[in-house]
Protein backbone atom coordinates (compact mmCIF):
# COMPACT_ATOMS: atom_id res chain seq x y z
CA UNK A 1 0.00 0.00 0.00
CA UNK A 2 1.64 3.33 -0.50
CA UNK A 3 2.62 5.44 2.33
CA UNK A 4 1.83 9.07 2.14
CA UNK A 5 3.00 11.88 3.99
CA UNK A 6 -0.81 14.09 3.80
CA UNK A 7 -3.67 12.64 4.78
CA UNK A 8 -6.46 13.00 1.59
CA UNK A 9 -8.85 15.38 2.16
CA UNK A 10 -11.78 12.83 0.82
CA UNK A 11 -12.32 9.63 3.23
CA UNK A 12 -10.16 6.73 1.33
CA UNK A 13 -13.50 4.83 1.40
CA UNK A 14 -15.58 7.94 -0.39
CA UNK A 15 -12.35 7.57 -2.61
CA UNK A 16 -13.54 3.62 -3.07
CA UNK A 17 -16.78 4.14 -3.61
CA UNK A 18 -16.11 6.70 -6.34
CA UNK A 19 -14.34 4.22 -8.24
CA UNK A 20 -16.65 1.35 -7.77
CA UNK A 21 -19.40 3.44 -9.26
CA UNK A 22 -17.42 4.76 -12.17
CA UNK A 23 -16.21 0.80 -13.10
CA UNK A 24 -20.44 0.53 -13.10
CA UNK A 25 -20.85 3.41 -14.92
CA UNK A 26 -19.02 1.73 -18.42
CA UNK A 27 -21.54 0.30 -20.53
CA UNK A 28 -19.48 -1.87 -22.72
CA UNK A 29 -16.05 -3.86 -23.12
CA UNK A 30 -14.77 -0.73 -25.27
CA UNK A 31 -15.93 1.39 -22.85
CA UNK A 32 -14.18 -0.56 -19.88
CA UNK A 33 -11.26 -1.37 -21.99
CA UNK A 34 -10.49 2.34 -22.65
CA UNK A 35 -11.02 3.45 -18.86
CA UNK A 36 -9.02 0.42 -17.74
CA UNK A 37 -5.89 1.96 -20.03
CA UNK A 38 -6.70 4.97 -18.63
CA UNK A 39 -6.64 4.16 -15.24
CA UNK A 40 -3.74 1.83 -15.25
CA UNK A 41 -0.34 0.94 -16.35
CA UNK A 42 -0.07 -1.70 -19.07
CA UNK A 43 2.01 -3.57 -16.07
CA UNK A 44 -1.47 -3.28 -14.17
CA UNK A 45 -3.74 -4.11 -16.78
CA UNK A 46 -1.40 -7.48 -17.59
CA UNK A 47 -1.62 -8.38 -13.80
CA UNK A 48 -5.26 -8.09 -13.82
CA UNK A 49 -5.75 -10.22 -17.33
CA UNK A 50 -3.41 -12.66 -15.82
CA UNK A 51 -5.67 -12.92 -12.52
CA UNK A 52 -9.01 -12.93 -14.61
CA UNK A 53 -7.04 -15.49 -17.13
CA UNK A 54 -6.90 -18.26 -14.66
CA UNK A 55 -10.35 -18.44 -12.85
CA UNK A 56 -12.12 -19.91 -15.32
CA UNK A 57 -9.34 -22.99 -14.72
CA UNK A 58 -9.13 -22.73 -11.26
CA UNK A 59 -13.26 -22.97 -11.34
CA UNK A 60 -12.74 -26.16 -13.55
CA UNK A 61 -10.61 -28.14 -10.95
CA UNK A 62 -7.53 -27.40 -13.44
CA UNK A 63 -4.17 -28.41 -11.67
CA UNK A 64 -1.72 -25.69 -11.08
CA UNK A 65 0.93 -26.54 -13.61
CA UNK A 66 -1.51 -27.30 -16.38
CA UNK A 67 -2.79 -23.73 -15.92
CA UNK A 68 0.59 -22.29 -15.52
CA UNK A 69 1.20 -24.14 -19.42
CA UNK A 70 -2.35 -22.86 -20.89
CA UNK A 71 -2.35 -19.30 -19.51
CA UNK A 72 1.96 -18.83 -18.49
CA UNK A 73 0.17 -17.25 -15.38
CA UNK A 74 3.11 -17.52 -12.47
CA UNK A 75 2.44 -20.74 -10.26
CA UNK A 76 2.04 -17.65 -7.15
CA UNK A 77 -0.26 -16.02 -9.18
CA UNK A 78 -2.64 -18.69 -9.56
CA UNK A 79 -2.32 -19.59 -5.61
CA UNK A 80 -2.66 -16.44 -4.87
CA UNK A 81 -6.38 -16.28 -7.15
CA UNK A 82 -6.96 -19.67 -5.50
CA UNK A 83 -6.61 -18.08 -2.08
CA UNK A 84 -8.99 -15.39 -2.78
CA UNK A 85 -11.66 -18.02 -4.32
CA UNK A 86 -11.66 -19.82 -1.09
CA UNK A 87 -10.87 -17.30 1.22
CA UNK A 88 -11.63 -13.94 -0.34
CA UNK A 89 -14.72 -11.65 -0.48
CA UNK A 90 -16.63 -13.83 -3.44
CA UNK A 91 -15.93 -11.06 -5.68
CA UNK A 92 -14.70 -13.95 -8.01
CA UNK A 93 -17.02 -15.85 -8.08
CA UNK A 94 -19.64 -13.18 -8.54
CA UNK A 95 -17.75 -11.63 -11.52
CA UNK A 96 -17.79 -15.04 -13.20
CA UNK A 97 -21.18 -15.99 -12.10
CA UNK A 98 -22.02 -12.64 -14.13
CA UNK A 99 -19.45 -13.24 -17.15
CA UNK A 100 -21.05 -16.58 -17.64
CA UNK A 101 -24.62 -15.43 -17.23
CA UNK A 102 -24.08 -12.70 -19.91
CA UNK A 103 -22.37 -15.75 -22.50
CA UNK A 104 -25.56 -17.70 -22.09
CA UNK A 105 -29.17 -17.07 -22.47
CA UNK A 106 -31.24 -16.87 -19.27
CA UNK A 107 -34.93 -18.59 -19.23
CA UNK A 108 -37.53 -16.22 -17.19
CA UNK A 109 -37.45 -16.53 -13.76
CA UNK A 110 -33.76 -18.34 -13.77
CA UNK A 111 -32.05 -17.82 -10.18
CA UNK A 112 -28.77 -15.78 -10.16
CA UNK A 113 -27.57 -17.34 -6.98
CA UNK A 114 -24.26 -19.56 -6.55
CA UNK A 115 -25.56 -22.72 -5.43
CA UNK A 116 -23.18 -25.94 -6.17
CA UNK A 117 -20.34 -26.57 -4.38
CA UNK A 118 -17.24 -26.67 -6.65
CA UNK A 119 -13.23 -27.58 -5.05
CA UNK A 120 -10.34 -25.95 -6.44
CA UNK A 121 -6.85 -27.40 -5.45
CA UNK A 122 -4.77 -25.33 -2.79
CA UNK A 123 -0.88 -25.56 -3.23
CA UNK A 124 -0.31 -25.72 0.22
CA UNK A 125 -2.59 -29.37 0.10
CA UNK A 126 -1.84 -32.70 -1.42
CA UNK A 127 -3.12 -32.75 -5.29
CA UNK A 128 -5.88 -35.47 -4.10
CA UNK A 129 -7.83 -32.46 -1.52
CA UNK A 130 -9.79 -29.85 -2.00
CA UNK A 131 -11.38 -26.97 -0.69
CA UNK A 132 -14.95 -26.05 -1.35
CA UNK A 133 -16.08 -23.16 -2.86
CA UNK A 134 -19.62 -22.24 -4.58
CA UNK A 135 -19.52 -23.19 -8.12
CA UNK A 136 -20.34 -20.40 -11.09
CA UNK A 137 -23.47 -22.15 -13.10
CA UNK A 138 -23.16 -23.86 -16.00
């Protein structure tokens, strides 16, 4: 986090919020794509495609090395997504739950919730456990 010798004048969570709602505010992937470039380094913008890049696999039950080959997404990287699947806010899994809603046709009425449970592999465990986490709907 960087250290800074003023305190802002606006609350960093006002600061937060701002942002949240302007990420909202985009109404398309051109329109996120060009606020994203805007916002952040091309260093940033690779860290956060990386990220993204390896949920979908993580999701799937996809061994670490195997997504390291597929996506050349650092082995930390993808433990440290992993960590935040299991052990993270669920913004993850709510951002995917979303994605894959938006790929697919809804019928009327369809829930939106995360119901089954799906495992993804920890590093820090033997490749034959698991821990849970809600699975993204097929």
């Amino acid at each position: 986090m960087k250290r800074r010798s003023l305190e802002p004048l606006q609350p960093r969570a006002l600061a937060e919020e701002g942002l949240c709602r302007a990420l909202l505010a985009m109404r398309d992937v051109g329109e996120m794509r060009a606020f994203l470039r805007d916002l952040c380094t091309p260093a940033e913008v690779e860290a956060l495609v990386d990220r993204w890049s390896v949920v979908p696999h993580l999701l799937a039950g996809t061994p670490y090395r195997e997504i390291h080959e597929l996506t050349a997404v650092s082995i930390t990287t993808i433990g440290r997504v992993a960590r935040y699947l299991n052990q993270g806010n669920g913004g993850y899994l709510a951002a995917a739950a979303r994605a894959q809603q938006s790929r697919k046709p809804r019928p009327a009425g369809a829930s939106t919730k995360l119901d089954k449970p799906r495992r993804v592999a920890d590093a820090s465990m033997k490749p034959d456990k698991t821990r849970r986490i809600a699975e993204v709907r097929a």
